[in-house]
C-alpha atoms as a PDB file:
ATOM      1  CA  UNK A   1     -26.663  12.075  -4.150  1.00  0.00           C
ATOM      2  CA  UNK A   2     -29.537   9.764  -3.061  1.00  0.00           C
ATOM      3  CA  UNK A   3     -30.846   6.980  -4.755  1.00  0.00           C
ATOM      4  CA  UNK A   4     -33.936   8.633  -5.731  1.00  0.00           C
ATOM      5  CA  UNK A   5     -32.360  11.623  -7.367  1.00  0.00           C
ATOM      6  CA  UNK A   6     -29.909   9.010  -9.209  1.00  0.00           C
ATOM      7  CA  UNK A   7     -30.434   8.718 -12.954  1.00  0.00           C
ATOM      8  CA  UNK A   8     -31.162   5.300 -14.146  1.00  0.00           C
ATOM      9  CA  UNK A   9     -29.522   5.879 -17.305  1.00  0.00           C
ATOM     10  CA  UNK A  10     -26.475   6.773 -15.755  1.00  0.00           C
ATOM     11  CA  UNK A  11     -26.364   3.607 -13.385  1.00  0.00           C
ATOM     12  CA  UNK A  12     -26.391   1.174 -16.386  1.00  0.00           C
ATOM     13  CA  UNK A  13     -24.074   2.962 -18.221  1.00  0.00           C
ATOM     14  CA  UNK A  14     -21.505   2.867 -14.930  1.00  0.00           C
ATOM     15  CA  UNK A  15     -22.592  -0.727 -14.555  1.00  0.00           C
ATOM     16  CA  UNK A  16     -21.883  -1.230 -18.495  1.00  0.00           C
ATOM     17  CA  UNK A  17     -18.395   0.607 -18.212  1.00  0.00           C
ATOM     18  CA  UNK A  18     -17.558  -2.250 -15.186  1.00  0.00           C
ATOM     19  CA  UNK A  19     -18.302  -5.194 -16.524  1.00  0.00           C
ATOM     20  CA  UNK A  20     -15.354  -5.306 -19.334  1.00  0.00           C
ATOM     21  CA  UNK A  21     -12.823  -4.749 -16.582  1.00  0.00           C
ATOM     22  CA  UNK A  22     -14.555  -7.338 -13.992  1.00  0.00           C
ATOM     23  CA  UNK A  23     -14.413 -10.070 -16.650  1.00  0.00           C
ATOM     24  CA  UNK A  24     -10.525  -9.341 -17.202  1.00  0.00           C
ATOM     25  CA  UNK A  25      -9.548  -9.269 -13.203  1.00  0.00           C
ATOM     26  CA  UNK A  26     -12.410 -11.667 -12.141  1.00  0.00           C
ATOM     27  CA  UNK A  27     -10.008 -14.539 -10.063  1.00  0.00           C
ATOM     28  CA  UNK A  28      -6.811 -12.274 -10.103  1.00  0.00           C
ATOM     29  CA  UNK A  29      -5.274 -10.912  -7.212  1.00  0.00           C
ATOM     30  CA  UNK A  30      -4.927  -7.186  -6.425  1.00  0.00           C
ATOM     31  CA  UNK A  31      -2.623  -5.703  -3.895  1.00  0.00           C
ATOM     32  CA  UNK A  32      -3.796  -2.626  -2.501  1.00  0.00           C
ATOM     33  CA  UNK A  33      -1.736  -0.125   0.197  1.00  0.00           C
ATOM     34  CA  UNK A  34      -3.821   1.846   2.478  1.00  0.00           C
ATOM     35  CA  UNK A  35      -2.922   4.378   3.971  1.00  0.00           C
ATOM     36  CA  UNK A  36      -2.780   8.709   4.563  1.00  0.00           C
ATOM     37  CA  UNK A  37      -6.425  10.287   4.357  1.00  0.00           C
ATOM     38  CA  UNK A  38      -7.684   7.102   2.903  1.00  0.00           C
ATOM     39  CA  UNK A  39      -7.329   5.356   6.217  1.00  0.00           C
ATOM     40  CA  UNK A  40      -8.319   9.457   8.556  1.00  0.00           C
ATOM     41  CA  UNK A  41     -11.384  10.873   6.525  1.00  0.00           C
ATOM     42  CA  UNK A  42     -14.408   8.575   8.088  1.00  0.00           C
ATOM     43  CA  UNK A  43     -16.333   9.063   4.529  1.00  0.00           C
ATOM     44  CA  UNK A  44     -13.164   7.975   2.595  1.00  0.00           C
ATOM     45  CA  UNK A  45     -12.345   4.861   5.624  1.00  0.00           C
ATOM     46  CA  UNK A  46     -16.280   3.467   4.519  1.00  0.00           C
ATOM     47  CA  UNK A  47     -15.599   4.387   0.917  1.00  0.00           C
ATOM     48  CA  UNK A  48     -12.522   1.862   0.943  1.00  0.00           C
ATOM     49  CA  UNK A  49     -13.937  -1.127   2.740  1.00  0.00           C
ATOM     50  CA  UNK A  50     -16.975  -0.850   0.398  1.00  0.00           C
ATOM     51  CA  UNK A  51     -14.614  -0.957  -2.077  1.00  0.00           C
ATOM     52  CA  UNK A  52     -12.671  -3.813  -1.153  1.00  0.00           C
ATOM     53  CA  UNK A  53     -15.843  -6.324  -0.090  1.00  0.00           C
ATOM     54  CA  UNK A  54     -17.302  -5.345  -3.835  1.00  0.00           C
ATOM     55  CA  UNK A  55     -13.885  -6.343  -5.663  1.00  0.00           C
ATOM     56  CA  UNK A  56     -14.001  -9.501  -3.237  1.00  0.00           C
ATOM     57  CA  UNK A  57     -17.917 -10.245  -4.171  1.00  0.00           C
ATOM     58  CA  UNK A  58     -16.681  -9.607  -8.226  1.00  0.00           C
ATOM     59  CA  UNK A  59     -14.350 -12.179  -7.953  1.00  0.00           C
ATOM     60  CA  UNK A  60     -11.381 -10.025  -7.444  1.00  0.00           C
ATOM     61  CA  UNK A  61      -8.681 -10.978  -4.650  1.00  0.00           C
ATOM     62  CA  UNK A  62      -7.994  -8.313  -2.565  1.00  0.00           C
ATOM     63  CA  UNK A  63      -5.147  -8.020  -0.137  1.00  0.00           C
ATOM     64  CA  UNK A  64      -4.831  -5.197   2.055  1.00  0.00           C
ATOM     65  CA  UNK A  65      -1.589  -3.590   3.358  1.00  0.00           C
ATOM     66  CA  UNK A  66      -1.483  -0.691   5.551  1.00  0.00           C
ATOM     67  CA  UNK A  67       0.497   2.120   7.373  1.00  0.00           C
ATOM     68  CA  UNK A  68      -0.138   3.817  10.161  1.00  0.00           C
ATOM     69  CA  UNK A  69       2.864   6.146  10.737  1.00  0.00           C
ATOM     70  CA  UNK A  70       0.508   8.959  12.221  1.00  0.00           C
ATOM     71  CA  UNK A  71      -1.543   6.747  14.523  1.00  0.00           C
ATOM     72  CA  UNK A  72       2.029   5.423  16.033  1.00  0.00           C
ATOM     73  CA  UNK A  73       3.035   8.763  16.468  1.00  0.00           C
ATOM     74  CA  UNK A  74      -0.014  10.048  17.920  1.00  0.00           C
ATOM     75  CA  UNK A  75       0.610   7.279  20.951  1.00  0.00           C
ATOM     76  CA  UNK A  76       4.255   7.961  21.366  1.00  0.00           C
ATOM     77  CA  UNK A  77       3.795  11.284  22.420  1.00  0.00           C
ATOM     78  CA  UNK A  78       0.832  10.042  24.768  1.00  0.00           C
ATOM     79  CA  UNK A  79       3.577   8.339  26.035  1.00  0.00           C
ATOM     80  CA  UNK A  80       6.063  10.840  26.349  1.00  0.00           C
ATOM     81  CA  UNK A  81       8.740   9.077  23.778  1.00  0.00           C
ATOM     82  CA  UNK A  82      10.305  10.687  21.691  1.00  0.00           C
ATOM     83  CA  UNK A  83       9.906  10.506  17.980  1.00  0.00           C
ATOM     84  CA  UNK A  84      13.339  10.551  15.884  1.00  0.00           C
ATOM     85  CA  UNK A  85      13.973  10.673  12.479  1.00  0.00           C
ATOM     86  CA  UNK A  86      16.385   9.851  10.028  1.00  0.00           C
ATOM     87  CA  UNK A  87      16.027  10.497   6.114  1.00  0.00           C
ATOM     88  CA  UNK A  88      12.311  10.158   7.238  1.00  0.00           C
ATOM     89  CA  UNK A  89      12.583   6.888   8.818  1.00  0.00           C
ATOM     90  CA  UNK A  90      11.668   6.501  12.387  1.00  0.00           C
ATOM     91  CA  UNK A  91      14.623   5.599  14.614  1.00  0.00           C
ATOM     92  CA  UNK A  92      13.212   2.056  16.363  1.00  0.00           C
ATOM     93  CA  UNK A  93      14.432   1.314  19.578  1.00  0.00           C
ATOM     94  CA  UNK A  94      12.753  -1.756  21.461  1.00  0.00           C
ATOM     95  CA  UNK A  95      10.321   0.812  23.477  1.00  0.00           C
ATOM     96  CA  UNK A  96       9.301   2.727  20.520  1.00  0.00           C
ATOM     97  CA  UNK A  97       9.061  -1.184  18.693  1.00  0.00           C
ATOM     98  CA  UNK A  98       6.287  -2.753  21.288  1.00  0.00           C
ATOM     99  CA  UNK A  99       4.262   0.819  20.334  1.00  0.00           C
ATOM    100  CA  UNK A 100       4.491   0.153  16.521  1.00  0.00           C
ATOM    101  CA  UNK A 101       3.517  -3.765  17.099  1.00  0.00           C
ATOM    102  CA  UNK A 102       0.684  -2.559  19.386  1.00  0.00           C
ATOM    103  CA  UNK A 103      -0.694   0.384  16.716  1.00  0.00           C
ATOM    104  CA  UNK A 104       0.124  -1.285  13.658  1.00  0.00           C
ATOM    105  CA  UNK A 105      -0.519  -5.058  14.217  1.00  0.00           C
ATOM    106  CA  UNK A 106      -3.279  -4.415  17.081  1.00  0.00           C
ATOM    107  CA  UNK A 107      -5.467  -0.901  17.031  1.00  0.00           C
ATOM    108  CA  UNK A 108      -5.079  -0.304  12.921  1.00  0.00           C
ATOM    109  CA  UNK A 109      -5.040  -3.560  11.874  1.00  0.00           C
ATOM    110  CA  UNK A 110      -8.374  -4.610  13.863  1.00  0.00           C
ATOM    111  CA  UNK A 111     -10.052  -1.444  13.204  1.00  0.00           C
ATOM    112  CA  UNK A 112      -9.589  -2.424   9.265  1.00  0.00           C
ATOM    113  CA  UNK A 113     -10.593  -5.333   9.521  1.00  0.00           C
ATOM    114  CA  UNK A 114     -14.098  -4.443  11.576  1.00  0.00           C
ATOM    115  CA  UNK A 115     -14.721  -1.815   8.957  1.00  0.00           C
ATOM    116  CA  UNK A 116     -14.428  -4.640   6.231  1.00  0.00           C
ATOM    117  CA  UNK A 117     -16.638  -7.211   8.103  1.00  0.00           C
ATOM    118  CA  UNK A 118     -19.432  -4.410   8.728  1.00  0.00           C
ATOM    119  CA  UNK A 119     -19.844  -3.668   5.190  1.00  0.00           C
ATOM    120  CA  UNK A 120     -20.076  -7.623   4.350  1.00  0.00           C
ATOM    121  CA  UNK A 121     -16.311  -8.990   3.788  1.00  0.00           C
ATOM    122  CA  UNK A 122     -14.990 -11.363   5.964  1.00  0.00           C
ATOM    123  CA  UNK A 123     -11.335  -9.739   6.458  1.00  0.00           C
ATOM    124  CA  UNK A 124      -9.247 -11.437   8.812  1.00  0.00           C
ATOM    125  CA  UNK A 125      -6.039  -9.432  10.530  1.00  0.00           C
ATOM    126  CA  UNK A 126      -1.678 -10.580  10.188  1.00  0.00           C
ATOM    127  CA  UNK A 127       1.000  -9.124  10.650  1.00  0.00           C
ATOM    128  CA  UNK A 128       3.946 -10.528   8.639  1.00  0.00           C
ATOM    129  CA  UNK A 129       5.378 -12.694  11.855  1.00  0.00           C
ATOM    130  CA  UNK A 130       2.375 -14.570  11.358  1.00  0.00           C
ATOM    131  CA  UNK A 131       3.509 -17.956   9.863  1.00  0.00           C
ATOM    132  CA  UNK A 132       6.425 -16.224   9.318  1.00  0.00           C
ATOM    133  CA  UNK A 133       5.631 -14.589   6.031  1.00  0.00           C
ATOM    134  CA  UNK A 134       7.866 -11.526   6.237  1.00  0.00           C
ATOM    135  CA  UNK A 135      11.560 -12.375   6.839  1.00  0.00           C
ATOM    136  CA  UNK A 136      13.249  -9.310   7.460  1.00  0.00           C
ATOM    137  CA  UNK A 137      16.938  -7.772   8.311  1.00  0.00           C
ATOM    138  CA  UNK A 138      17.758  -5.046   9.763  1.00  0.00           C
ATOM    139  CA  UNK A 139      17.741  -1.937   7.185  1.00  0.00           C
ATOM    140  CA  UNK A 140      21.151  -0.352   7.327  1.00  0.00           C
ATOM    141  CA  UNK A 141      20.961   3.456   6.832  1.00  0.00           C
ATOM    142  CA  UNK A 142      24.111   5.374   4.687  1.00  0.00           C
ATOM    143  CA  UNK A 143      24.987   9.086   5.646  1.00  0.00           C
ATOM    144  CA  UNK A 144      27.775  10.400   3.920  1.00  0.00           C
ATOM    145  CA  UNK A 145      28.402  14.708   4.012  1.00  0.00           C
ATOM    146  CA  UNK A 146      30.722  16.233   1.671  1.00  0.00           C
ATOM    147  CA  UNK A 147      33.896  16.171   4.183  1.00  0.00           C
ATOM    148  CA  UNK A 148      33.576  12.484   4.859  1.00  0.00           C
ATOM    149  CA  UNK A 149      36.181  10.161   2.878  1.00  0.00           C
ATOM    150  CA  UNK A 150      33.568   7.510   3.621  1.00  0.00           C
ATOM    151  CA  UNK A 151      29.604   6.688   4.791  1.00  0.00           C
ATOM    152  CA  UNK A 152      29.042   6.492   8.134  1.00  0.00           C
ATOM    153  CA  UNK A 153      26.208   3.351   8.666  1.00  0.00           C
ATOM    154  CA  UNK A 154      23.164   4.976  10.880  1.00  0.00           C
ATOM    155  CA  UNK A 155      21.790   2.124  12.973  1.00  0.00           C
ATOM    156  CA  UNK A 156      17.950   3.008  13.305  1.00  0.00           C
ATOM    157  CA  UNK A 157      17.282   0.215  15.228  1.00  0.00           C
ATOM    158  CA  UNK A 158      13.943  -2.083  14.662  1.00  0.00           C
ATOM    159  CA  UNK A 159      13.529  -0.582  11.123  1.00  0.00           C
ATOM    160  CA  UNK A 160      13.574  -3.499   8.492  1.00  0.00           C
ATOM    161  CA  UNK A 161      13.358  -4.474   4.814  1.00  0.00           C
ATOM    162  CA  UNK A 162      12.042  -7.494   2.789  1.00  0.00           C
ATOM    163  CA  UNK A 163      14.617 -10.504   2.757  1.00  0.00           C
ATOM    164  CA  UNK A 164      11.541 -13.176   1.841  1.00  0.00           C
ATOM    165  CA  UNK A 165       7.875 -13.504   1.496  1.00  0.00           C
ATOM    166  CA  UNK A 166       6.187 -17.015   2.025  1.00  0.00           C
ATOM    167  CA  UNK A 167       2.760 -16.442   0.374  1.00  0.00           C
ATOM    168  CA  UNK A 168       0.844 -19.733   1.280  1.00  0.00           C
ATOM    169  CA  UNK A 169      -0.921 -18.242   4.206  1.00  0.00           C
ATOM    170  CA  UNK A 170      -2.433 -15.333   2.395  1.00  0.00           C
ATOM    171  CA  UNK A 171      -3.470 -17.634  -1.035  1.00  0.00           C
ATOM    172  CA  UNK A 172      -4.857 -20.357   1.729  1.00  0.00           C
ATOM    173  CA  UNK A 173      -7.235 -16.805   3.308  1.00  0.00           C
ATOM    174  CA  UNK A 174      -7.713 -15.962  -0.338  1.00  0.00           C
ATOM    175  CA  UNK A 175      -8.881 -18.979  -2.000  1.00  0.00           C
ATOM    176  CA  UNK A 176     -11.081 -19.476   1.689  1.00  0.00           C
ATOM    177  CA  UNK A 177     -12.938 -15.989   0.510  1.00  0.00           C
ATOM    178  CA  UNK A 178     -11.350 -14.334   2.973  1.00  0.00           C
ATOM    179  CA  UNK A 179      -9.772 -10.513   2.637  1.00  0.00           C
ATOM    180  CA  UNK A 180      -6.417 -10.740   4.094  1.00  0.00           C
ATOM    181  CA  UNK A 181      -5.379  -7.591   6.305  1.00  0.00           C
ATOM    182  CA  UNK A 182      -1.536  -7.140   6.591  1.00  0.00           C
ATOM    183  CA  UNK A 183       0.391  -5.012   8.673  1.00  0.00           C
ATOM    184  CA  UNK A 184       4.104  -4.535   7.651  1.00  0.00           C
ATOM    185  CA  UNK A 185       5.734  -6.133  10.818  1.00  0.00           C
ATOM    186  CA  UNK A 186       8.497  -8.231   9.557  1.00  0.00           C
ATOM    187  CA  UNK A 187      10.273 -11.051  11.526  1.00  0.00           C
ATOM    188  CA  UNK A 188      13.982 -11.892  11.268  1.00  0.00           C
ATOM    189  CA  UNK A 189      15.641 -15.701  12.176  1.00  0.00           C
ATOM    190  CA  UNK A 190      16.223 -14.564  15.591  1.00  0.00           C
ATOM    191  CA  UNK A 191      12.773 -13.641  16.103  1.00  0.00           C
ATOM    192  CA  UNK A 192      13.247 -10.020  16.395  1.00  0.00           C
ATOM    193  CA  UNK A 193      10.451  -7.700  14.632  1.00  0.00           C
ATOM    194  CA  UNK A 194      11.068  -4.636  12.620  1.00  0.00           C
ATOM    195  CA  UNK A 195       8.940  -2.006  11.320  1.00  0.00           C
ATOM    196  CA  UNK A 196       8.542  -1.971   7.333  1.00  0.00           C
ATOM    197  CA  UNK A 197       7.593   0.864   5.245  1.00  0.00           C
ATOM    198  CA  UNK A 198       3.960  -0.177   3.743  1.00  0.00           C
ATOM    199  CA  UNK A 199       4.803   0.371   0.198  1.00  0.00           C
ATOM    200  CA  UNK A 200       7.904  -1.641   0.193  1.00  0.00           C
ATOM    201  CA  UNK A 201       5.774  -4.256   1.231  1.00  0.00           C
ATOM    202  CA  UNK A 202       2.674  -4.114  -0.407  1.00  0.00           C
ATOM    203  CA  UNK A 203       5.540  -4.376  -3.554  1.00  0.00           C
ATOM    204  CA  UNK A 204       6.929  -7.208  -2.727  1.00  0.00           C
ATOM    205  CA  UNK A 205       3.876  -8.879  -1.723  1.00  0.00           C
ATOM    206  CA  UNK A 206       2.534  -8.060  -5.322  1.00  0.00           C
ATOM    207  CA  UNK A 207       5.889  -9.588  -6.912  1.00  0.00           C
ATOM    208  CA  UNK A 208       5.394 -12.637  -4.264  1.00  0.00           C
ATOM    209  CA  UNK A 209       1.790 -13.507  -5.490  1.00  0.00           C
ATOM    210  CA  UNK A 210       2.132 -12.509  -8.823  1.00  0.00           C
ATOM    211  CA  UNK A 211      -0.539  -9.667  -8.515  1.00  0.00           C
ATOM    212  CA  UNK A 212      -2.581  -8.452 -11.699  1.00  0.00           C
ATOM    213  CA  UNK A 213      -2.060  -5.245  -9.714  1.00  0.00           C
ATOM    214  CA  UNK A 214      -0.299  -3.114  -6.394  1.00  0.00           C
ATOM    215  CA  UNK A 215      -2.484  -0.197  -6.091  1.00  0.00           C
ATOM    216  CA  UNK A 216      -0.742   2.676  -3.913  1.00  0.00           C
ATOM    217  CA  UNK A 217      -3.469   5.160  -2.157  1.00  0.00           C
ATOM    218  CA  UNK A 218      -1.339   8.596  -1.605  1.00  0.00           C
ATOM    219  CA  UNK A 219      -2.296  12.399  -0.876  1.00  0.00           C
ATOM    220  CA  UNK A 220      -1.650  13.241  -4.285  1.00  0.00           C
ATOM    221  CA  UNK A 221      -3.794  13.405  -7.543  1.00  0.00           C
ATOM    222  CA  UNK A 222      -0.875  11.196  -9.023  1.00  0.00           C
ATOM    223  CA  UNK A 223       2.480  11.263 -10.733  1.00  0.00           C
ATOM    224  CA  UNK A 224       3.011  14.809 -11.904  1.00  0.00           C
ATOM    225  CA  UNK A 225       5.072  16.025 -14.456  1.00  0.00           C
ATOM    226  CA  UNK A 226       6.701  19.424 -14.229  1.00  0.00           C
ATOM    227  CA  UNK A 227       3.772  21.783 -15.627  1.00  0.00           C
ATOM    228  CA  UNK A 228       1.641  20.515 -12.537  1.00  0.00           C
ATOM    229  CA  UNK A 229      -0.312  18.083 -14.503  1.00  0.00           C
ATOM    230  CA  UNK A 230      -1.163  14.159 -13.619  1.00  0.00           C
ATOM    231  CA  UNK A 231       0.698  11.688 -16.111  1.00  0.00           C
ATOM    232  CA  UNK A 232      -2.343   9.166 -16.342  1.00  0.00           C
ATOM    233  CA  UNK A 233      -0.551   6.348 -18.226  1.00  0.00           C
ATOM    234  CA  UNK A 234       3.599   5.764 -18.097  1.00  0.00           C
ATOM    235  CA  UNK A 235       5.889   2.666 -19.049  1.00  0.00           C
ATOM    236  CA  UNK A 236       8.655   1.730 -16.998  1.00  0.00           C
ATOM    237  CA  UNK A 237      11.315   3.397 -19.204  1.00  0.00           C
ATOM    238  CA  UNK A 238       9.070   6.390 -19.510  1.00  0.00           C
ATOM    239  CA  UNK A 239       9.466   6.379 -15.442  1.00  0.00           C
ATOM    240  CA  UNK A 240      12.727   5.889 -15.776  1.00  0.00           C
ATOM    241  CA  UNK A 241      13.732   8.510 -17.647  1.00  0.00           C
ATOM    242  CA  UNK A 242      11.237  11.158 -14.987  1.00  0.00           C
ATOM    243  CA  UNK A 243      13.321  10.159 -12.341  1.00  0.00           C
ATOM    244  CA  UNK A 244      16.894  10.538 -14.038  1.00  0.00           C
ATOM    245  CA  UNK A 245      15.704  14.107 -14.888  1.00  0.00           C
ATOM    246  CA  UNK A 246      14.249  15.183 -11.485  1.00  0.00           C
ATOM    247  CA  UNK A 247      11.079  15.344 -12.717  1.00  0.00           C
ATOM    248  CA  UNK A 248      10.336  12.891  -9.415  1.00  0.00           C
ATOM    249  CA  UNK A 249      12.110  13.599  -7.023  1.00  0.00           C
ATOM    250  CA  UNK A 250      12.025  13.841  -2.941  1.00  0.00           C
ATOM    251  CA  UNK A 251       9.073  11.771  -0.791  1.00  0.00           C
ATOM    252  CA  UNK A 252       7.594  10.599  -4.101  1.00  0.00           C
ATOM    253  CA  UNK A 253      10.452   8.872  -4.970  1.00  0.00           C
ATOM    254  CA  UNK A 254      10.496   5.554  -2.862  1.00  0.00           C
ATOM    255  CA  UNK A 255       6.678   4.982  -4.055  1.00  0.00           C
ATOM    256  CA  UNK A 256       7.375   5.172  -7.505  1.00  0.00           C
ATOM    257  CA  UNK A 257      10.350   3.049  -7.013  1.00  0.00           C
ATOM    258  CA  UNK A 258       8.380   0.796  -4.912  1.00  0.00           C
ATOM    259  CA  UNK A 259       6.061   0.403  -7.822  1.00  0.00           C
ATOM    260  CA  UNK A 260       8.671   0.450 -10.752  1.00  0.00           C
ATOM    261  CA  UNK A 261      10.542  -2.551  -9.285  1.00  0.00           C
ATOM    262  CA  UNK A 262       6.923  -4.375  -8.881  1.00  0.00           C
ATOM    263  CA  UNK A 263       6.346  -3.959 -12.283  1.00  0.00           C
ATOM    264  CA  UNK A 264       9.481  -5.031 -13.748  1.00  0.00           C
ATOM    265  CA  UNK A 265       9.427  -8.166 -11.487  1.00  0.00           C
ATOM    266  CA  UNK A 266       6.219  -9.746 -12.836  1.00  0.00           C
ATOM    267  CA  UNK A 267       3.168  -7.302 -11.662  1.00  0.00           C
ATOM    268  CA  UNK A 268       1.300  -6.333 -14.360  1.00  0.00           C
ATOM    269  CA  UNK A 269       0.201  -2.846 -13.724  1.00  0.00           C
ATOM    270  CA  UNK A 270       1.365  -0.429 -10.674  1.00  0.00           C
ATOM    271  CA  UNK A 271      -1.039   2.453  -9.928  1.00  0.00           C
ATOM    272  CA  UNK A 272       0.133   5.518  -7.749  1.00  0.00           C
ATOM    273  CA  UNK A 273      -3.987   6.692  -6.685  1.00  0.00           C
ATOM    274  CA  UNK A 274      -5.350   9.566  -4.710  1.00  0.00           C
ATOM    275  CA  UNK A 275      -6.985   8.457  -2.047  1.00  0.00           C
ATOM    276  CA  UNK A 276      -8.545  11.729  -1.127  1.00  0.00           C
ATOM    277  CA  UNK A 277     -11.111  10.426  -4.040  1.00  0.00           C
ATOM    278  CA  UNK A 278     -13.825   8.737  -2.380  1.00  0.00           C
ATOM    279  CA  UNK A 279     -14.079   4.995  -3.733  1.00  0.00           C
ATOM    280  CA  UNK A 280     -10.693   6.038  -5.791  1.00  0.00           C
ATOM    281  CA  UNK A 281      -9.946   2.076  -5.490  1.00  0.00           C
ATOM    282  CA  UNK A 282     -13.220   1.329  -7.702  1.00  0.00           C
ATOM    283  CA  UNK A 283     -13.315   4.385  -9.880  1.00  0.00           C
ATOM    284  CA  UNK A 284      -9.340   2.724 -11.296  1.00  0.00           C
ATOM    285  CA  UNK A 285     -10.172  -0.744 -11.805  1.00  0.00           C
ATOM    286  CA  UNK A 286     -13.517  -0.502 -13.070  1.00  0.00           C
ATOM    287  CA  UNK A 287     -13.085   2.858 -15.370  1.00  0.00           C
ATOM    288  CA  UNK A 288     -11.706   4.018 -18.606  1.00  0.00           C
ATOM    289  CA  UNK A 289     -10.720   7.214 -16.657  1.00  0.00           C
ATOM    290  CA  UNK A 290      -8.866   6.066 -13.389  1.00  0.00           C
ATOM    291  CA  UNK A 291      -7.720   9.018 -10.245  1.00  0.00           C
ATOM    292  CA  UNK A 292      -4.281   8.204 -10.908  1.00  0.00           C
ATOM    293  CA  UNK A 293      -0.762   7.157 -12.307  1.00  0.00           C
ATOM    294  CA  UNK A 294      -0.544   3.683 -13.819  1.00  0.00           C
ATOM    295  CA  UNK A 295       2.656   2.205 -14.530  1.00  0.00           C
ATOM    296  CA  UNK A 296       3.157  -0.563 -16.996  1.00  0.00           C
ATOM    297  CA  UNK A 297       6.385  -2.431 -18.378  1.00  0.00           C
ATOM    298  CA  UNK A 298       4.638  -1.584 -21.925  1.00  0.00           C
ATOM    299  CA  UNK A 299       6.911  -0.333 -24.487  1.00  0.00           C
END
């Protein structure tokens, strides 16, 4: 739709709908994970840094965190590695690690960042071995089939979870009007760097700062419940209970867990979004409507 065929009426009443929810989140912080066809689709990549330089200009404090698992995979195979997995974690050797730190913390995390700046932000780029902010250790991987008296540890190699998060980098960016961009690169005591799945930490950034919000972009609609249809507003038990009957189950999983554990740790509100939507970022903050799950520690 152009702006001439746009109905005035319906512009005010959008603008109307907005301004409760920017008075409520106007100085809060919002953690958002980017990532799938959010960060492929070139109307849906302009869509989200439009999105994230309004929030910023409302008062809102965005922080970015973002994948990349396609893009790395993409330049393995231009370089002839091979790509391994394990219960759909990448095995890491130090080869395959200089890839991830050169697509995730150089290519994607610059390319962000310019697509911010253009539409008026002022994002600047980390990774988390930037003043240290992500300590890591080494993630240690449990297989375990039914003829084994015990679990076998998988060593995966550069793979890594969250053992800290100093935050007074990002806040210093934040309160400086700047968007911080973060790539989940984590950095242990030795100074070795693993490779951290996004939504772990985008979740334990939101814990860290104590986020109004972690926002999760997916290829989904939402959380679904077993007829097919989007559950648009769950508590934590009410997740709780989905996941102890199999109603989520499988890749969803580690997202919703990722955003269950934010919640009960201090984060107001988690929100599992389809990023397919264009400006699906905007259309759940500033709407009574939302594209998406949201997950509250409400009773």
């Amino acid at each position: 739709m152009n702006s001439a065929s746009r109905d005035p009426q319906v512009v005010v009443e959008v603008l109307s709908e907005a301004l409760p929810y920017i008075q409520q989140f106007s100085g809060k912080t919002v953690v958002v994970k980017y990532g799938g066809n959010a960060m492929t689709e070139d109307t849906l990549i302009n869509s989200f840094a439009r999105d994230i330089v309004l929030m910023k200009e409302v008062g809102i404090n965005p922080v970015v965190v973002h994948g990349g698992g396609p893009q790395i995979g993409s330049l393995l195979e231009k370089l002839n590695i091979e790509s391994r997995f394990v219960n759909g974690m990448r095995v890491t050797d130090s080869q395959t690690m200089d890839v991830v730190e050169m697509v995730l913390g150089g290519l994607v995390n610059k390319s962000i960042v310019n697509l911010i700046n253009q539409s008026g932000g002022k994002a600047i780029g980390l990774t988390g071995k930037d003043g240290a902010q992500i300590r890591a250790r080494q993630l240690k991987v449990e297989h375990q089939s039914p003829e084994m008296t015990a679990p076998e540890i998988i060593d995966i190699g550069h793979v890594g979870e969250v053992e800290s998060i100093s935050t007074d980098l990002i806040e210093m960016l934040a309160a400086r009007d700047f968007i911080p961009v973060i790539a989940p690169i984590g950095v242990d005591d030795e100074g070795h760097s693993y490779n951290i799945n996004a939504d772990l930490v985008a979740g334990k950034l939101a814990e860290a700062l104590n986020a109004e919000k972690l926002m999760l972009l997916t290829n989904v609609a939402g959380l679904m419940n077993a007829e097919g249809e989007v559950l648009t507003g769950l508590s934590t038990l009410q997740v709780d209970t989905l996941i102890a009957d199999g109603t989520i189950y499988g890749g969803m999983l580690p997202k919703i867990r990722c955003a269950l554990d934010a919640v009960k740790n201090g984060v107001n509100s988690a929100h599992i979004i389809d990023g397919r939507v264009p400006h699906a970022v905007l259309l759940e903050i500033f709407t009574n409507a939302g594209v998406g799950t949201l997950i509250t520690d409400a009773s």
